[in-house]
PDB file of N, CA and C in Angstrom:
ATOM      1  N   UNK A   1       5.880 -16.177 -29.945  1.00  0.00           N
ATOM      2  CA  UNK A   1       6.556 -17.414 -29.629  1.00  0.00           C
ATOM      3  C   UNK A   1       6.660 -18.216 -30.932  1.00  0.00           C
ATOM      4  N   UNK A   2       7.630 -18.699 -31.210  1.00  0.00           N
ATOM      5  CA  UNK A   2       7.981 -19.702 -32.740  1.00  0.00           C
ATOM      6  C   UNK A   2       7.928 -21.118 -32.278  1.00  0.00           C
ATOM      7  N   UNK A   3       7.943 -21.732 -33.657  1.00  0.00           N
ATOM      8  CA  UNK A   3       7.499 -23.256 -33.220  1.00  0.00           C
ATOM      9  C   UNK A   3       8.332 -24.021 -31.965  1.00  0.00           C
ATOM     10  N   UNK A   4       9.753 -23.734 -31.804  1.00  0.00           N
ATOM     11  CA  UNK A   4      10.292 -24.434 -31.819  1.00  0.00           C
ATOM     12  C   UNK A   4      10.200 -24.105 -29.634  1.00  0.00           C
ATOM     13  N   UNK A   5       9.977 -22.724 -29.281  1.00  0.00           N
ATOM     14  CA  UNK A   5       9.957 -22.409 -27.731  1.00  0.00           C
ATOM     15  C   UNK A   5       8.616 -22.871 -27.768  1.00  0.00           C
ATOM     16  N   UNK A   6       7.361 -23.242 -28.752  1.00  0.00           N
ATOM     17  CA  UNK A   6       5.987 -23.647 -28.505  1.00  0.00           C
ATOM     18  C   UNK A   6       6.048 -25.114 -28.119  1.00  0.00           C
ATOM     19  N   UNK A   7       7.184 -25.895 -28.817  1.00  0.00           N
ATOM     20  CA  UNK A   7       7.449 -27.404 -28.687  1.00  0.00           C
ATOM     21  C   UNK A   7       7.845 -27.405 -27.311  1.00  0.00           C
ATOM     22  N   UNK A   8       8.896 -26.553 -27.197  1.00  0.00           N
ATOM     23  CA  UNK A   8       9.859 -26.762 -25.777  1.00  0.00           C
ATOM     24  C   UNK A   8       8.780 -26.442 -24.027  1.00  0.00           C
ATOM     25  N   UNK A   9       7.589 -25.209 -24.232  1.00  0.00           N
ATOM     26  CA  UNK A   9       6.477 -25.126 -23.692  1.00  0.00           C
ATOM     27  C   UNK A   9       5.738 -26.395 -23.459  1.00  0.00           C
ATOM     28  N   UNK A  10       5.220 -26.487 -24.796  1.00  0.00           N
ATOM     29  CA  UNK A  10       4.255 -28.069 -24.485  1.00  0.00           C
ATOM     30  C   UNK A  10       4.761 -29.076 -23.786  1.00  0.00           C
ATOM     31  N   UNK A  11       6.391 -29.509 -24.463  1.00  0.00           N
ATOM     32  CA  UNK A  11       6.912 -30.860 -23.781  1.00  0.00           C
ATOM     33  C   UNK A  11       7.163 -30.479 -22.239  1.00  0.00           C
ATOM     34  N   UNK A  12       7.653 -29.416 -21.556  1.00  0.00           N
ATOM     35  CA  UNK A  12       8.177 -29.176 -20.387  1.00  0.00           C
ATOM     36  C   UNK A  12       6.817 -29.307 -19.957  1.00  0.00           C
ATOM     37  N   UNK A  13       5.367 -28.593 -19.935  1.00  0.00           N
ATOM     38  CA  UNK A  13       4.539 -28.542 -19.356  1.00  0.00           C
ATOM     39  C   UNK A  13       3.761 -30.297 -19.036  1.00  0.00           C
ATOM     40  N   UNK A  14       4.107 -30.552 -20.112  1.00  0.00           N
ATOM     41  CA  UNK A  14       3.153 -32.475 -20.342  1.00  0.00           C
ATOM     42  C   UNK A  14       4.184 -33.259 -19.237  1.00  0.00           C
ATOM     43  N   UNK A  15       5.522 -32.624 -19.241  1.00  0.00           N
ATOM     44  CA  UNK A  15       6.490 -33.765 -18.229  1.00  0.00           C
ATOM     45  C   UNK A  15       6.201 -33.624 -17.205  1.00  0.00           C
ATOM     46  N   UNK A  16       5.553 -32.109 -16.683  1.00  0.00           N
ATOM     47  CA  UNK A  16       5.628 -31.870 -15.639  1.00  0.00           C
ATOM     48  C   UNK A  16       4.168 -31.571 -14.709  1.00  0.00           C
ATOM     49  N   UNK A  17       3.185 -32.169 -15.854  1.00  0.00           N
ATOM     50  CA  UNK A  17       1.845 -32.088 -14.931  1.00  0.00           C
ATOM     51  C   UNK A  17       1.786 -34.397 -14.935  1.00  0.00           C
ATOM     52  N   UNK A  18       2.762 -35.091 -15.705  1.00  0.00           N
ATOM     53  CA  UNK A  18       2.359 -36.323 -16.234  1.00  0.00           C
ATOM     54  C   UNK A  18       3.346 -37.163 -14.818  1.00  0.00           C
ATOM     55  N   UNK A  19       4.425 -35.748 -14.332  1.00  0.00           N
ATOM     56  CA  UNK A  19       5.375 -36.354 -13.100  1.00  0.00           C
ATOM     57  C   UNK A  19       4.623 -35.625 -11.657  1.00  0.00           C
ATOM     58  N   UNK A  20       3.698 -35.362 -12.067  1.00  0.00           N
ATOM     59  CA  UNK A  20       2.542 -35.052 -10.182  1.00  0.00           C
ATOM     60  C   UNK A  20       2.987 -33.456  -9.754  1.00  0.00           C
ATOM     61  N   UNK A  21       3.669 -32.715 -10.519  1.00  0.00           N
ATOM     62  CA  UNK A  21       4.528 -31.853 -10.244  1.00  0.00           C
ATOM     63  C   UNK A  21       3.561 -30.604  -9.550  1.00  0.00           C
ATOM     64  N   UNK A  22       3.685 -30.165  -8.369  1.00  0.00           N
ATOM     65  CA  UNK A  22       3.334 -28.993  -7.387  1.00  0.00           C
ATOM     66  C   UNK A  22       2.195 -28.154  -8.859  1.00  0.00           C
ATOM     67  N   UNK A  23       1.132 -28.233  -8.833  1.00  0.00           N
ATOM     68  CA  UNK A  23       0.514 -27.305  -9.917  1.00  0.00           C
ATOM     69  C   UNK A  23       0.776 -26.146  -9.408  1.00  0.00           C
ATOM     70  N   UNK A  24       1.150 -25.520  -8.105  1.00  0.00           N
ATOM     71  CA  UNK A  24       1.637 -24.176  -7.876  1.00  0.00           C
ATOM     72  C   UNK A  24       3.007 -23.790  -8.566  1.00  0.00           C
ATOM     73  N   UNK A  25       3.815 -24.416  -8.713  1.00  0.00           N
ATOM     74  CA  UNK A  25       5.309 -24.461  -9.724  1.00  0.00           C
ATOM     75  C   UNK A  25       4.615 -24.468 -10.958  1.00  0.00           C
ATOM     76  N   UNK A  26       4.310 -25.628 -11.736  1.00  0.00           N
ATOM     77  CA  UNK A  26       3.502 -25.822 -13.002  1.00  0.00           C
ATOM     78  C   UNK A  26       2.885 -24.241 -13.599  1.00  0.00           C
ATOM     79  N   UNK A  27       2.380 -23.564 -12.751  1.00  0.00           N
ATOM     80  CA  UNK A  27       1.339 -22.611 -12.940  1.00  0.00           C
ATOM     81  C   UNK A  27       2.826 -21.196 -13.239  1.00  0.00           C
ATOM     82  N   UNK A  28       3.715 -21.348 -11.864  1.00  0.00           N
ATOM     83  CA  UNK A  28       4.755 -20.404 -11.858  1.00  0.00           C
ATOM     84  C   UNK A  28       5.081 -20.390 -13.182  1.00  0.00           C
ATOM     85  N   UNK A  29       6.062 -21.768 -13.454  1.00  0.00           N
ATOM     86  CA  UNK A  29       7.099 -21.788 -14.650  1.00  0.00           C
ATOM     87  C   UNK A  29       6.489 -21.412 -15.930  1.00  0.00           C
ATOM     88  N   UNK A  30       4.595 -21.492 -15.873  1.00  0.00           N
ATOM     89  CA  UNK A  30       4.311 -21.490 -17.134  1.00  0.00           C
ATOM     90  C   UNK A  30       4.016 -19.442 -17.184  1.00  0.00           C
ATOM     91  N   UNK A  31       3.503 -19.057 -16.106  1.00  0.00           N
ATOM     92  CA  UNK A  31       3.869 -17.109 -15.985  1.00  0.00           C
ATOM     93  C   UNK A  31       5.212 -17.025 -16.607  1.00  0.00           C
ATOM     94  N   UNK A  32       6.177 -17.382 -15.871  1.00  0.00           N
ATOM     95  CA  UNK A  32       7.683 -17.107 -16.184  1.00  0.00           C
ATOM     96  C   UNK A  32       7.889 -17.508 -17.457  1.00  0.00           C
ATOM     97  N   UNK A  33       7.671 -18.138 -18.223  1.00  0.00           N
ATOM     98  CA  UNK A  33       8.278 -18.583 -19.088  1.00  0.00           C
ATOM     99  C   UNK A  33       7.714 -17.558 -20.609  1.00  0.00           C
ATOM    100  N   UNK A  34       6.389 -17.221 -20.508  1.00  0.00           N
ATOM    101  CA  UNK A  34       5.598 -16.563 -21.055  1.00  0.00           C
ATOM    102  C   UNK A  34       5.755 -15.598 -20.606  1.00  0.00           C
ATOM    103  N   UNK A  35       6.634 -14.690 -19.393  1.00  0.00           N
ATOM    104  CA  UNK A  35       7.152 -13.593 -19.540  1.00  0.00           C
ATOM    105  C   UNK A  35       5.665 -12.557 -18.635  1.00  0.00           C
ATOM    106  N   UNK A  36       4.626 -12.948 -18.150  1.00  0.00           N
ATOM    107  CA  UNK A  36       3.513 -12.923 -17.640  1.00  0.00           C
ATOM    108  C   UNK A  36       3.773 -12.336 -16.454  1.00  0.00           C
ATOM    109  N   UNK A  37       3.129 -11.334 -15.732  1.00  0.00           N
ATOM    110  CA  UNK A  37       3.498 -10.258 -14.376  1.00  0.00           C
ATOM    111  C   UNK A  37       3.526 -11.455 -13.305  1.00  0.00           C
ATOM    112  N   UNK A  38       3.894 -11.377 -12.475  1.00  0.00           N
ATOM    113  CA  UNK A  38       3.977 -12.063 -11.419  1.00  0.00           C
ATOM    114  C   UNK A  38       2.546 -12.061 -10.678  1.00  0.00           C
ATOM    115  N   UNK A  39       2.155 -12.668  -9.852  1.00  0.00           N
ATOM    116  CA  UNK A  39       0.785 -12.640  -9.275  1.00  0.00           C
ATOM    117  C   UNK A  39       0.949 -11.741  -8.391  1.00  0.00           C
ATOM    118  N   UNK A  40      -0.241 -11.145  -7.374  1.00  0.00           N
ATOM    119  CA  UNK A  40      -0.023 -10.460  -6.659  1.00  0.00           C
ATOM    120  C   UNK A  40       0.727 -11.074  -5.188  1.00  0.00           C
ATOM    121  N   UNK A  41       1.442 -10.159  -4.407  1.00  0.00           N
ATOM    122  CA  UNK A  41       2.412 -10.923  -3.127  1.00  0.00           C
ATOM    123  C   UNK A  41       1.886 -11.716  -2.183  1.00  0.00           C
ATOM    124  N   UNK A  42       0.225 -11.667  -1.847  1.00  0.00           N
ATOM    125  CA  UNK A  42      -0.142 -12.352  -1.138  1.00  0.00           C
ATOM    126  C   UNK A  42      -0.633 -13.665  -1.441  1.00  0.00           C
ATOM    127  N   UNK A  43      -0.521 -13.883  -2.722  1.00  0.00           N
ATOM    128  CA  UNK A  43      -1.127 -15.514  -3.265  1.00  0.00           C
ATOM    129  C   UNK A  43       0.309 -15.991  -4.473  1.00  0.00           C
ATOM    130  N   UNK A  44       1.081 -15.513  -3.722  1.00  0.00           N
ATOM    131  CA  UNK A  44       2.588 -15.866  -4.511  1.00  0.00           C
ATOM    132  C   UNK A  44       3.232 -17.387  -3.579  1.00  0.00           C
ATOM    133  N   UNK A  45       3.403 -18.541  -3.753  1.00  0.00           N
ATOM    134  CA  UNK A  45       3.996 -19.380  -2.869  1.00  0.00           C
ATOM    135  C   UNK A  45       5.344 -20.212  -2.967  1.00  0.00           C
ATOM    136  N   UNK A  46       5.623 -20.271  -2.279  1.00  0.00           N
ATOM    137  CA  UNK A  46       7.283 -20.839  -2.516  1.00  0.00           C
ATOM    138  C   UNK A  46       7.427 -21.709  -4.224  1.00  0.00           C
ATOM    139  N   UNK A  47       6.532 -22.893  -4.521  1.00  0.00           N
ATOM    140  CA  UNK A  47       6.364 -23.110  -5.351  1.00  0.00           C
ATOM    141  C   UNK A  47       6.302 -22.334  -6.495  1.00  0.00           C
ATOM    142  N   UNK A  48       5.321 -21.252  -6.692  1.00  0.00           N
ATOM    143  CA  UNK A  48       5.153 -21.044  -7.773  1.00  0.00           C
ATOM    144  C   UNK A  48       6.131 -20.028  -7.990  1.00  0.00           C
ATOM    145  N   UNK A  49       6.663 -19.302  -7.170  1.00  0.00           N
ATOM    146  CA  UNK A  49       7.933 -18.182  -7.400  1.00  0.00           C
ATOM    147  C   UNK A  49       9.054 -19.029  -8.008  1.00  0.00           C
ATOM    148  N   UNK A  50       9.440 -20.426  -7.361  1.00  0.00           N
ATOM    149  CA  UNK A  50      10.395 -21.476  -7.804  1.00  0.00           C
ATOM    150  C   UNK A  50       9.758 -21.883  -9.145  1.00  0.00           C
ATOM    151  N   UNK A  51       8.980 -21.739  -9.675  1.00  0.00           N
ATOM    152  CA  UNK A  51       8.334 -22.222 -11.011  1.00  0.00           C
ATOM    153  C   UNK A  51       8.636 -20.987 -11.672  1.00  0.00           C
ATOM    154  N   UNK A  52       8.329 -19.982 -11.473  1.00  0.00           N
ATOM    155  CA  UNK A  52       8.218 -18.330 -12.182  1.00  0.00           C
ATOM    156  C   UNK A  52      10.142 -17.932 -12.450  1.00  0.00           C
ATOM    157  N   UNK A  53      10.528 -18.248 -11.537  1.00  0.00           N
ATOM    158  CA  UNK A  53      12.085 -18.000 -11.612  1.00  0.00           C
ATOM    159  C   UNK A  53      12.890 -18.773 -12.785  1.00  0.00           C
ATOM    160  N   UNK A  54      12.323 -20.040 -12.741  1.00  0.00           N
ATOM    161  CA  UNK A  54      13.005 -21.444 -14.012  1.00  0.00           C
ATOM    162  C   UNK A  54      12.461 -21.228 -15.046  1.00  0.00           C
ATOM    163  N   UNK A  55      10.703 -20.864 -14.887  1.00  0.00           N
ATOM    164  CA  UNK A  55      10.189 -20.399 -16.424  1.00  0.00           C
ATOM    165  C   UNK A  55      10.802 -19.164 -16.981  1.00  0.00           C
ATOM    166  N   UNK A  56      11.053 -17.978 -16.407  1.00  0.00           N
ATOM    167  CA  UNK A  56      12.019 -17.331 -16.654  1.00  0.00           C
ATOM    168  C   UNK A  56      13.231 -16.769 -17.787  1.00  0.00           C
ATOM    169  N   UNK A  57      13.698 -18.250 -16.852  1.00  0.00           N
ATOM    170  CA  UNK A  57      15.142 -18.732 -17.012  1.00  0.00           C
ATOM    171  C   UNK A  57      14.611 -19.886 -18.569  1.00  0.00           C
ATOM    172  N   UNK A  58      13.836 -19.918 -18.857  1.00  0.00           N
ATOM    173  CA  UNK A  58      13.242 -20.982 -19.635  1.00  0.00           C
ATOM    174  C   UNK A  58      13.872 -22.473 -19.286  1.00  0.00           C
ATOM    175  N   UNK A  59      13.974 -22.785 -18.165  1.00  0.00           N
ATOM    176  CA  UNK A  59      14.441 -24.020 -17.458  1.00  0.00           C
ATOM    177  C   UNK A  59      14.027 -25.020 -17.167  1.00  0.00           C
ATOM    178  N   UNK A  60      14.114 -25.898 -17.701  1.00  0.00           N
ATOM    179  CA  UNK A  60      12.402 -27.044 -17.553  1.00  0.00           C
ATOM    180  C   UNK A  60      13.544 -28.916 -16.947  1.00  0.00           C
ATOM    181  N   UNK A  61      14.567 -28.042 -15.938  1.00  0.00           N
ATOM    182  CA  UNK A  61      15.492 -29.139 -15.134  1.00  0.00           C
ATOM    183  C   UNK A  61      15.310 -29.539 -13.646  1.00  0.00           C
ATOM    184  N   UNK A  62      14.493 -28.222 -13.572  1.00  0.00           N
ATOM    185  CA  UNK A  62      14.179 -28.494 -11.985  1.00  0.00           C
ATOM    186  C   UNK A  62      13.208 -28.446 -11.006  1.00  0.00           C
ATOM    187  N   UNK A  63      12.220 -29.183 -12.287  1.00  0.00           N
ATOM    188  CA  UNK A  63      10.450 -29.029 -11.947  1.00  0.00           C
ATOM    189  C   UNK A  63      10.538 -30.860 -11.177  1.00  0.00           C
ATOM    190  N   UNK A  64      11.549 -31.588 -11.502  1.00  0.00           N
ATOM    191  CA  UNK A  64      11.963 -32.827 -10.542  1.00  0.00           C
ATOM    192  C   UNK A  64      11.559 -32.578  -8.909  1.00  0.00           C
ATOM    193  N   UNK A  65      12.130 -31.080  -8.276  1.00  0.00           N
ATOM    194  CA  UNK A  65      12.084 -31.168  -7.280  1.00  0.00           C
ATOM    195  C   UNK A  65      10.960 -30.775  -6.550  1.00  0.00           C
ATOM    196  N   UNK A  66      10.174 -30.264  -6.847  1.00  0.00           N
ATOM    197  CA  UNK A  66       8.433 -29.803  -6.953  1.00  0.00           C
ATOM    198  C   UNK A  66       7.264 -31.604  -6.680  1.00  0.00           C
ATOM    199  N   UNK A  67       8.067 -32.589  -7.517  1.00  0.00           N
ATOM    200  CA  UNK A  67       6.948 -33.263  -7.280  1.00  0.00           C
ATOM    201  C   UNK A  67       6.234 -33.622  -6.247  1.00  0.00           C
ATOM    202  N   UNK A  68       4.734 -33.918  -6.315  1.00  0.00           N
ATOM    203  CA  UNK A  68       3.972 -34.100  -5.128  1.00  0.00           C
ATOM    204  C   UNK A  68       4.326 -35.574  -4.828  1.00  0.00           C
ATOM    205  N   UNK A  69       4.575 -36.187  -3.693  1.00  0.00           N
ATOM    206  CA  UNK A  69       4.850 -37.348  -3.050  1.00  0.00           C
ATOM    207  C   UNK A  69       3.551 -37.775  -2.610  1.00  0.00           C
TER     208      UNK A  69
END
């Protein structure tokens, strides 16, 4: 990883534990994004698959909809 996807990591992760955001997403996007196996199917949850799919995608637009209320 180079400086610049290490910046884009840190800032997406700090917005998105500092906005209450589902730590089951948080946890996803940060597997996905780091390219990391998926967990096993029975402790996989809507959240964190929706986190694993955007980290992925290196997508750090739609961790908004995750937050905890």
């Amino acid at each position: 990883m180079n400086s610049a996807q290490l910046k884009i990591y840190h800032d997406a992760v700090d917005a998105m534990e500092k906005a209450g955001v589902d730590p089951e997403y948080v946890q996803g996007w940060q597997g996905g994004f780091l390219v990391n196996p998926k967990r096993e199917e029975q402790r996989v949850t809507e959240a964190y698959e929706a986190g694993y799919d955007d980290g992925s995608e290196k997508n750090a637009d739609n961790y908004k909809n995750w937050i905890k209320k």
